[in-house]
C-alpha atoms as a PDB file:
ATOM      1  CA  UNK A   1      89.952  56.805 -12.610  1.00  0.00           C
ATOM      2  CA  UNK A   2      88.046  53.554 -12.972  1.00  0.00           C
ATOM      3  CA  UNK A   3      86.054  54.748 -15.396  1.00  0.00           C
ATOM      4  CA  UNK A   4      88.276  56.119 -17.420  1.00  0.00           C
ATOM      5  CA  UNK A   5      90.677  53.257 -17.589  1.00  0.00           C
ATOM      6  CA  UNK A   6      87.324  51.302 -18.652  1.00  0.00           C
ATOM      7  CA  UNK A   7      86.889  53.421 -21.507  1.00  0.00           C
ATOM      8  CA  UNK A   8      90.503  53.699 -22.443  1.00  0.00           C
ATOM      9  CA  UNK A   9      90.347  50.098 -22.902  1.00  0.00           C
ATOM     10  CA  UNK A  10      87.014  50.076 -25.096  1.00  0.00           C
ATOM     11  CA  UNK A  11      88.715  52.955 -26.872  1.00  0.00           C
ATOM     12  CA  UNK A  12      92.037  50.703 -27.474  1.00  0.00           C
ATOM     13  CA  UNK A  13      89.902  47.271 -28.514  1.00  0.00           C
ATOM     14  CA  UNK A  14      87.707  49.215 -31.308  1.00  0.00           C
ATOM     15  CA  UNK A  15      90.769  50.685 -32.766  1.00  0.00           C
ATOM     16  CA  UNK A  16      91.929  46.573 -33.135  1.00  0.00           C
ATOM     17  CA  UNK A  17      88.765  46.009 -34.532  1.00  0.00           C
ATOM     18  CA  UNK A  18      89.749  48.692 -37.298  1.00  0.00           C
ATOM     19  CA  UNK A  19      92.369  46.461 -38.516  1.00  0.00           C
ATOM     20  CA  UNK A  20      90.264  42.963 -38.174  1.00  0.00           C
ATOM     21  CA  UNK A  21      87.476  44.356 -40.521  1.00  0.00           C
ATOM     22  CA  UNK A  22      89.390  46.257 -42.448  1.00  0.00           C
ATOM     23  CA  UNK A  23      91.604  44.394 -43.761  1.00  0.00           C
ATOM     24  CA  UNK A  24      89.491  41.383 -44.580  1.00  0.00           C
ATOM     25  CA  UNK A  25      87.405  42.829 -46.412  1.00  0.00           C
ATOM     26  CA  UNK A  26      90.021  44.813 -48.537  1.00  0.00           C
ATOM     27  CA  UNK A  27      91.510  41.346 -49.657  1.00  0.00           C
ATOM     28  CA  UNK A  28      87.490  39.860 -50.058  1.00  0.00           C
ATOM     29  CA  UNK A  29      87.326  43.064 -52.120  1.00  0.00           C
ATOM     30  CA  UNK A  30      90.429  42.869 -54.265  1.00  0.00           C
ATOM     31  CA  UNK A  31      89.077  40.154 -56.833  1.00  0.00           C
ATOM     32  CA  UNK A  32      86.502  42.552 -57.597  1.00  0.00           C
ATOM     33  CA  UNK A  33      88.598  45.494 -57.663  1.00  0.00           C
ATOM     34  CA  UNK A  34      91.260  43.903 -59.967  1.00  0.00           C
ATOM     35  CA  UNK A  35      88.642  42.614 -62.560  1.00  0.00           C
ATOM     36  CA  UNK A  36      85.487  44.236 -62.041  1.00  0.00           C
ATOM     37  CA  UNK A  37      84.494  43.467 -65.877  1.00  0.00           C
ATOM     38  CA  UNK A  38      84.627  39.786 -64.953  1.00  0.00           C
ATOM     39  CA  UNK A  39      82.224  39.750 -61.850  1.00  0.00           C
ATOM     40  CA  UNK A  40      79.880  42.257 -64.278  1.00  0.00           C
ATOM     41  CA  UNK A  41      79.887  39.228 -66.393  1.00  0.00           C
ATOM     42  CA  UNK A  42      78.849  36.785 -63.729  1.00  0.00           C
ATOM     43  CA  UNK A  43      82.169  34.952 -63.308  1.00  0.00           C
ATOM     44  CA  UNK A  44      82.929  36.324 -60.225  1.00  0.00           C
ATOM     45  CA  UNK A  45      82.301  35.402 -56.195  1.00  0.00           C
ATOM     46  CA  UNK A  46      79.386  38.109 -55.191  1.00  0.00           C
ATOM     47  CA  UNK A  47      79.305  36.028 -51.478  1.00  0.00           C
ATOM     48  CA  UNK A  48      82.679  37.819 -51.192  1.00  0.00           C
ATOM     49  CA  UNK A  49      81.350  40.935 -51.417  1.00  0.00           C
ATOM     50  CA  UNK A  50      78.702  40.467 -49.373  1.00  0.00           C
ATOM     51  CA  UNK A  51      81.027  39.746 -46.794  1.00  0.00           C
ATOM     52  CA  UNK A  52      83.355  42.849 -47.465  1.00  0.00           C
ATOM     53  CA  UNK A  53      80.252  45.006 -46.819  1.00  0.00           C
ATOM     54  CA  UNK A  54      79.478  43.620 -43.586  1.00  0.00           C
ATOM     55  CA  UNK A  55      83.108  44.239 -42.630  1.00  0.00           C
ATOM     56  CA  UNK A  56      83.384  47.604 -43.330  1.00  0.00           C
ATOM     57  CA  UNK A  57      80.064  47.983 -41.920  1.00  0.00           C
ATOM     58  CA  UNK A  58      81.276  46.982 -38.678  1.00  0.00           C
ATOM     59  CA  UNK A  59      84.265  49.183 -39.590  1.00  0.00           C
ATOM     60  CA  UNK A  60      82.388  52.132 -39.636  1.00  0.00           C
ATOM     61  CA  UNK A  61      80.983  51.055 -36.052  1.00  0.00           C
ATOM     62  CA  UNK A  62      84.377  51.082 -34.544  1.00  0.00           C
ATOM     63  CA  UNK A  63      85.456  54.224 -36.297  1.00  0.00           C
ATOM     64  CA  UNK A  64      83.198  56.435 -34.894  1.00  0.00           C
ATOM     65  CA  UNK A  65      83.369  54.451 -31.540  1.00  0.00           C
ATOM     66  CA  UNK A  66      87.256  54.998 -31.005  1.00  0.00           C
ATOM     67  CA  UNK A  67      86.119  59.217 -31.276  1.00  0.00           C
ATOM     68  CA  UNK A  68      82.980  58.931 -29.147  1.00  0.00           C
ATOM     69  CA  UNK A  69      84.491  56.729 -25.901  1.00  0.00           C
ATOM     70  CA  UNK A  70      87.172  59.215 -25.528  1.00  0.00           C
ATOM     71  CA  UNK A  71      85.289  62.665 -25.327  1.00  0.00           C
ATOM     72  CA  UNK A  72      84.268  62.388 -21.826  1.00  0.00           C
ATOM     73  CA  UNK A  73      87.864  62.443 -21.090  1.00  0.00           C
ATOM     74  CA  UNK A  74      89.851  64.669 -24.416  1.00  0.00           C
ATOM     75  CA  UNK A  75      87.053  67.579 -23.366  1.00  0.00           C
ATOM     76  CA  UNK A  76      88.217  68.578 -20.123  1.00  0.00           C
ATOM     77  CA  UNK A  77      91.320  69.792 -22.052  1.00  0.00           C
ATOM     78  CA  UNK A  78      90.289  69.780 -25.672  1.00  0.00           C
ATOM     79  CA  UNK A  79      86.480  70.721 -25.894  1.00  0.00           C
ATOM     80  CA  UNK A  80      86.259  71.776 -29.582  1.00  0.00           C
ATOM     81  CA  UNK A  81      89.121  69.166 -30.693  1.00  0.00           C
ATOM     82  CA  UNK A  82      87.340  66.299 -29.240  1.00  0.00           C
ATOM     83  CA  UNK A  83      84.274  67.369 -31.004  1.00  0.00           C
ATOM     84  CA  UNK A  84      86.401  67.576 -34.389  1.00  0.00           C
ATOM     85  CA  UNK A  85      87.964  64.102 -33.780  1.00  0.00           C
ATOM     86  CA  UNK A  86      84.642  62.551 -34.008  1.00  0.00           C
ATOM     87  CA  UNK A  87      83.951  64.814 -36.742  1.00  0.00           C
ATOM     88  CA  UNK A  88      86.046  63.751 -38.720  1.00  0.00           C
ATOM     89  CA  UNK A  89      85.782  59.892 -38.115  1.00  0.00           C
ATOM     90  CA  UNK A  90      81.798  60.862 -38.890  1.00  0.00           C
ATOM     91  CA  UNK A  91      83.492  62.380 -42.640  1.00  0.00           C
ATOM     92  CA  UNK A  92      85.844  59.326 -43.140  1.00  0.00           C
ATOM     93  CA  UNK A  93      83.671  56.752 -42.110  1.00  0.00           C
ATOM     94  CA  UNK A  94      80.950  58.045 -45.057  1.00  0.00           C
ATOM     95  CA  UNK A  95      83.472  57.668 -47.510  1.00  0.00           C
ATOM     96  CA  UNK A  96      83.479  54.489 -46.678  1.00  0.00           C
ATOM     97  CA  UNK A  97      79.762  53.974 -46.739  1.00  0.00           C
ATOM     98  CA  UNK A  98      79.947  55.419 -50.449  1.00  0.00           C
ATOM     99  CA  UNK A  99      82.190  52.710 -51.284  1.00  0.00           C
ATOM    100  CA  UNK A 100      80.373  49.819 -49.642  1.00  0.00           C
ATOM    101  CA  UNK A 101      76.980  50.949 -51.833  1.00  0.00           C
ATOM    102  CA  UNK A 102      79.922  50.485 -55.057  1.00  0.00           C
ATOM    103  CA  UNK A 103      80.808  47.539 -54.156  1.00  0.00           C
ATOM    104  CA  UNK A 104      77.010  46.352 -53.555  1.00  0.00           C
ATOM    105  CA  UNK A 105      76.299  47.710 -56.536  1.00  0.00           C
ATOM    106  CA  UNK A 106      79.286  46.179 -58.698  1.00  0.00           C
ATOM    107  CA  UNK A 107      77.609  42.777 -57.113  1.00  0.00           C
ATOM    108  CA  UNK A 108      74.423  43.263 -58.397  1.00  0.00           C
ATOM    109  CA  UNK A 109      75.654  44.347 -61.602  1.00  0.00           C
ATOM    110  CA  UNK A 110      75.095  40.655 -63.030  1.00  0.00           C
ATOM    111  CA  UNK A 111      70.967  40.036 -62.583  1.00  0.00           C
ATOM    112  CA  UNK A 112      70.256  44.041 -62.616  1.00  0.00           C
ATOM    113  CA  UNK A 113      71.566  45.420 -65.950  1.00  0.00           C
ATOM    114  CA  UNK A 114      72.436  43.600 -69.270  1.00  0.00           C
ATOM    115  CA  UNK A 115      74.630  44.151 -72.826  1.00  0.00           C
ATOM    116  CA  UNK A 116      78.035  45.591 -73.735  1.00  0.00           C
ATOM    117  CA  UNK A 117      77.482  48.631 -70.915  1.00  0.00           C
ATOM    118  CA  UNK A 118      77.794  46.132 -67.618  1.00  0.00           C
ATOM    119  CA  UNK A 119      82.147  46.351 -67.815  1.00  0.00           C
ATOM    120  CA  UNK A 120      81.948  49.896 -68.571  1.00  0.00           C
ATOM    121  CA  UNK A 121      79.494  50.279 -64.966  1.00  0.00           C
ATOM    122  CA  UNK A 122      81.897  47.870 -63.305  1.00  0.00           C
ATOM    123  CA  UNK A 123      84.924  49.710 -64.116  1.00  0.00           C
ATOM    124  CA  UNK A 124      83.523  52.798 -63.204  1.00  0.00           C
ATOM    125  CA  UNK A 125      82.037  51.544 -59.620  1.00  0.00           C
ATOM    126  CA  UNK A 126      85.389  50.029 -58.960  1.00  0.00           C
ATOM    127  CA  UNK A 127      87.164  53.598 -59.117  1.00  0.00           C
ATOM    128  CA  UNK A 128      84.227  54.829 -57.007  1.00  0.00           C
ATOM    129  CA  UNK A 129      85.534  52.776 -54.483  1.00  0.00           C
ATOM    130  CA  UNK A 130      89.143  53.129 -55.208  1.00  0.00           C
ATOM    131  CA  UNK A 131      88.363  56.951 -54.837  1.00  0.00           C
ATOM    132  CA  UNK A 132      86.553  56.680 -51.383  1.00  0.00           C
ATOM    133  CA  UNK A 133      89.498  55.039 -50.014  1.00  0.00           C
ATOM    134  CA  UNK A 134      91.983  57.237 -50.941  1.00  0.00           C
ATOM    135  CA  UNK A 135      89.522  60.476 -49.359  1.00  0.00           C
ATOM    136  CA  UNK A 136      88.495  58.454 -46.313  1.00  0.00           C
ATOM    137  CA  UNK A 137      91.030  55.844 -45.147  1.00  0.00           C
ATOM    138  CA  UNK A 138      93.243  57.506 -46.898  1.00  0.00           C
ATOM    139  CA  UNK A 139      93.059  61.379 -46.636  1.00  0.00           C
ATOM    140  CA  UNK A 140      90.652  62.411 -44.154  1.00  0.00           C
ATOM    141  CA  UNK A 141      92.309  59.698 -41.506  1.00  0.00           C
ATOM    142  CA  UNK A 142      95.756  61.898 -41.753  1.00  0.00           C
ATOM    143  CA  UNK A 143      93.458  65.150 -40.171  1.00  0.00           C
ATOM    144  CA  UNK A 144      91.656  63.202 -37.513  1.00  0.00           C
ATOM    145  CA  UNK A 145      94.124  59.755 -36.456  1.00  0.00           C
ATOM    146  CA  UNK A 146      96.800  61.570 -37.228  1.00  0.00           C
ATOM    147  CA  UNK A 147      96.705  65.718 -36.424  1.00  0.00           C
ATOM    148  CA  UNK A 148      93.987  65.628 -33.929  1.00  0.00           C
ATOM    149  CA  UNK A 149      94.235  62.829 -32.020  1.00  0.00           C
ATOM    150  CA  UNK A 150      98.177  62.509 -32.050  1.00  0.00           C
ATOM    151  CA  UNK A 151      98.184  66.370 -31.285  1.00  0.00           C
ATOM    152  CA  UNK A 152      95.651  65.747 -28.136  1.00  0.00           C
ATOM    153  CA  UNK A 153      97.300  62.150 -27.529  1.00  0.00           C
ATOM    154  CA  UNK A 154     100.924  64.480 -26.816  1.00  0.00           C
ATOM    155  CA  UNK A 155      99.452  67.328 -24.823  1.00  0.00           C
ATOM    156  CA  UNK A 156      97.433  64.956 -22.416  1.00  0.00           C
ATOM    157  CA  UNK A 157     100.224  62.624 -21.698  1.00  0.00           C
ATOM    158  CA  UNK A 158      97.392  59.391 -21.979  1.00  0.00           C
ATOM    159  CA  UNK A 159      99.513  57.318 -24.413  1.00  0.00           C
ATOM    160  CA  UNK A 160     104.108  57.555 -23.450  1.00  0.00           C
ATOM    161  CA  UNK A 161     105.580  60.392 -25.171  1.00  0.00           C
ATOM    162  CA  UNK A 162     107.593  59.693 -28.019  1.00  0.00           C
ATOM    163  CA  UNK A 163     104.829  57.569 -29.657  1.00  0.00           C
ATOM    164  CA  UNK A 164     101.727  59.752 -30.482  1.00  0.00           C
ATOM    165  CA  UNK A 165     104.417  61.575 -33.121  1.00  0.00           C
ATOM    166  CA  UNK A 166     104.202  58.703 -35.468  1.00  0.00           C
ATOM    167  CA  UNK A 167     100.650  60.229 -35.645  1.00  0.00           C
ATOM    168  CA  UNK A 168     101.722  63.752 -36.186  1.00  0.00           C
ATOM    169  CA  UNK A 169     104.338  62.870 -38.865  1.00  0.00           C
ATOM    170  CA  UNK A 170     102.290  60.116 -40.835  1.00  0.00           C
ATOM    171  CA  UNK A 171      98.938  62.106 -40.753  1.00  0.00           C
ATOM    172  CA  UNK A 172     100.632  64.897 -43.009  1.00  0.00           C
ATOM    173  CA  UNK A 173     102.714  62.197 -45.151  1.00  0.00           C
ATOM    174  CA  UNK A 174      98.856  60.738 -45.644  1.00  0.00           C
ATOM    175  CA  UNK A 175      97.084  63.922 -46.911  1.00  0.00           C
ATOM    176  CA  UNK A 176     100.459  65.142 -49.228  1.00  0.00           C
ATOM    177  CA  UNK A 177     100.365  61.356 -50.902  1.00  0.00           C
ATOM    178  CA  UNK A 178      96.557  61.322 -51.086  1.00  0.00           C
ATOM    179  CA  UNK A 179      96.445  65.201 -52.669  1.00  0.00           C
ATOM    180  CA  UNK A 180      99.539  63.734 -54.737  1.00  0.00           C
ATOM    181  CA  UNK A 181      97.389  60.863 -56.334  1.00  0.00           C
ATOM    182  CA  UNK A 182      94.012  63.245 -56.751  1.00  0.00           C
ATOM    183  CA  UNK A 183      96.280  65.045 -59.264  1.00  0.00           C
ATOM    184  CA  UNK A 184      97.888  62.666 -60.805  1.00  0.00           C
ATOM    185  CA  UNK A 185     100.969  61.749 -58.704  1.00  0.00           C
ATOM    186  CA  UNK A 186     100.001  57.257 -58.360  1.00  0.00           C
ATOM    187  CA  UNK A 187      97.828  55.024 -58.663  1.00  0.00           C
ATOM    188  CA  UNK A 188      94.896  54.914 -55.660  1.00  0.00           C
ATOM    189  CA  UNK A 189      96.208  51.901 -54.428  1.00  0.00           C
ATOM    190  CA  UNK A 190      99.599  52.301 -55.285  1.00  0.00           C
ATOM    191  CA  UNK A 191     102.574  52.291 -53.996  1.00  0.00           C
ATOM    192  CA  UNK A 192     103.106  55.570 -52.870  1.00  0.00           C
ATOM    193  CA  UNK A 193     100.348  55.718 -50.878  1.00  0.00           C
ATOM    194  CA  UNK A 194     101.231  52.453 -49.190  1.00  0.00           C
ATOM    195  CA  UNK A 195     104.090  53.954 -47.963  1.00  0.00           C
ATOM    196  CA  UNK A 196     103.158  57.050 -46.558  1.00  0.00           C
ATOM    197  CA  UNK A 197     100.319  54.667 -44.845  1.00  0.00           C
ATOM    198  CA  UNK A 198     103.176  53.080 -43.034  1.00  0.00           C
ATOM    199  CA  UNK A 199     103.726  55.654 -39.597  1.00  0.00           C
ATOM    200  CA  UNK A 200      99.951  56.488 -39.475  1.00  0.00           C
ATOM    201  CA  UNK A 201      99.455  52.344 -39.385  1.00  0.00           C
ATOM    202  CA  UNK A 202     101.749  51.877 -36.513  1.00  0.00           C
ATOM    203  CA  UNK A 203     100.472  54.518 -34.778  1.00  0.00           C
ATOM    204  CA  UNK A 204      96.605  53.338 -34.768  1.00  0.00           C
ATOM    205  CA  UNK A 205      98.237  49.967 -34.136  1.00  0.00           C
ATOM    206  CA  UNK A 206      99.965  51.071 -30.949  1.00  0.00           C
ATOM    207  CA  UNK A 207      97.168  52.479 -29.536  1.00  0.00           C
ATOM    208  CA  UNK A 208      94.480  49.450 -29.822  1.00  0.00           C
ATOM    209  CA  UNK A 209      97.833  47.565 -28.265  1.00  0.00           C
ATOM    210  CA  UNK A 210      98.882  49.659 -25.320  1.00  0.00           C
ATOM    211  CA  UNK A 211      95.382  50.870 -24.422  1.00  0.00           C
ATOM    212  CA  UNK A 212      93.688  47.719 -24.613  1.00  0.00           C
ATOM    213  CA  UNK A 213      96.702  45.709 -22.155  1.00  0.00           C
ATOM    214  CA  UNK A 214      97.670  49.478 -20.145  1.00  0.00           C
ATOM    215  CA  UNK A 215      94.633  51.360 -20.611  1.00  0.00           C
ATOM    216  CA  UNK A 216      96.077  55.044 -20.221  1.00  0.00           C
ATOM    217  CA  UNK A 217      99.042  56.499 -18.676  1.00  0.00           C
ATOM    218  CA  UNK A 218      97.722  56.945 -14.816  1.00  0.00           C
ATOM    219  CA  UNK A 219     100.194  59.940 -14.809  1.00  0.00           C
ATOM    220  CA  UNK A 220      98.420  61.804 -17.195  1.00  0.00           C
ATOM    221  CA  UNK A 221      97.363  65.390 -15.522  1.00  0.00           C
ATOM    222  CA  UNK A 222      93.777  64.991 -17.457  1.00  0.00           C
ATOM    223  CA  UNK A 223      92.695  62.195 -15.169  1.00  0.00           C
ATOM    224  CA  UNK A 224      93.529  63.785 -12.295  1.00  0.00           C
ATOM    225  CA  UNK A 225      90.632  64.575  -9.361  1.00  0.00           C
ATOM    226  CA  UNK A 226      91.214  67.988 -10.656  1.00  0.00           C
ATOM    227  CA  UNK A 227      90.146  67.211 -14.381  1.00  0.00           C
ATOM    228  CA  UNK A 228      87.290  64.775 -13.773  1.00  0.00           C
ATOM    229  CA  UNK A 229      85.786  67.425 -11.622  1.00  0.00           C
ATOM    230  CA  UNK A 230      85.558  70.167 -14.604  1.00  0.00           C
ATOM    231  CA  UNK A 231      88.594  72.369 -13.217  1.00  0.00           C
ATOM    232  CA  UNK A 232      90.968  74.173 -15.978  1.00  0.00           C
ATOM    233  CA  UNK A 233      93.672  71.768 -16.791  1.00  0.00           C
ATOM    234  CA  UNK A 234      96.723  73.212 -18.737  1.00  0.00           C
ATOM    235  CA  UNK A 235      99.179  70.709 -19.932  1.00  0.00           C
ATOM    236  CA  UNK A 236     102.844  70.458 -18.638  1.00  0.00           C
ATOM    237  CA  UNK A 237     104.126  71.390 -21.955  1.00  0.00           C
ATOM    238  CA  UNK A 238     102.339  74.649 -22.243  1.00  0.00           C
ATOM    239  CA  UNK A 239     104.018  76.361 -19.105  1.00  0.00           C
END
């Protein structure tokens, strides 16, 4: 039990580290996003950039952490769903690797290429990295924050109830806004996807809160004797 209130605790301080890198560096990024033709034309802050990348670098760190620290424990219920959870974190977090090498590349843009072409190469690495966010952050977190882990977070009782369905509801309002912008439907950083963001980002929220103070509900049948030990556990809400 020790051990798994350890991890549940690890598991609930990454996910708070998702929200202190990330959102940093999406407001050191938003100069250059905004008017990419005027850092292509050296009148912009690179440094800022710089720092965005390491952000999102550490990002990715914590992404895939918050999956791995929690399959010792989701497996003894949810072998192949565990597995898929860190799946796709792996798939989101390389969207956002794409879109840190755009934004690198957007701040070399100045000493690396030269003539009426750079704001053209801006503009276009900007909506690279517009793009990733809307398939990583923004689409591929409603499957795995939102489906898988709110779906496992319910059946194993680890997190109270009621909450875990802010994850089921806002990962499906995440992937119908994202699909709704591929085609057309907003802008990538619009406002429509802002607002379907809304459940999904109070759901990751509660959990770096609650399991980082509470760890996980000591109730919960999958950290019973039974579990740890590798017996069959069926949930409550099953029978």
């Amino acid at each position: 039990m020790a051990e798994d209130q350890r991890l549940a605790r690890i598991f609930g301080v990454l996910y708070l580290l998702t929200f202190i890198t990330s959102i940093p560096a999406l407001l050191l990024y938003e100069p250059a996003l905004r008017h990419p033709e005027a850092l292509a034309a050296g009148a912009g802050n690179v440094n800022k950039i710089y720092w965005g990348a390491l952000l999102e670098l550490l990002l990715i760190l914590a992404n895939i952490g918050t999956a791995v620290v929690i399959v010792p424990i989701m497996r003894r219920q949810f072998e192949v769903l565990s597995i898929g959870y860190v799946t796709a974190r792996i798939i989101e977090s390389t969207f956002i690797l794409v879109g840190i090498l755009a934004m690198l590349g957007l701040a070399t843009l100045p000493q690396d290429t030269a003539g009426a072409a750079e704001a053209t190469v801006a503009y276009t690495l900007a909506a690279i990295k517009d793009w990733t966010f809307i398939l990583g952050p923004g689409w591929m977190v409603g499957w795995g924050n939102g489906l898988i882990l709110g779906y496992m977070m319910y059946r194993t009782q680890l997190v109270p109830r009621p909450w875990p369905w802010l994850g089921l509801i806002g990962g499906p309002l995440i992937i119908i806004s994202g699909t709704a912008v591929m085609f057309g439907g907003g802008h990538p950083s619009g406002s429509l996807q802002g607002l379907a963001t809304i459940p999904e980002a109070v759901w990751e929220l509660f959990l770096g809160v609650y399991c980082t103070i509470w760890g996980f509900r000591r109730e919960a049948p999958i950290l019973s004797e039974g579990a740890r030990q590798g017996r069959r556990l069926v949930s409550p809400s099953a029978t």
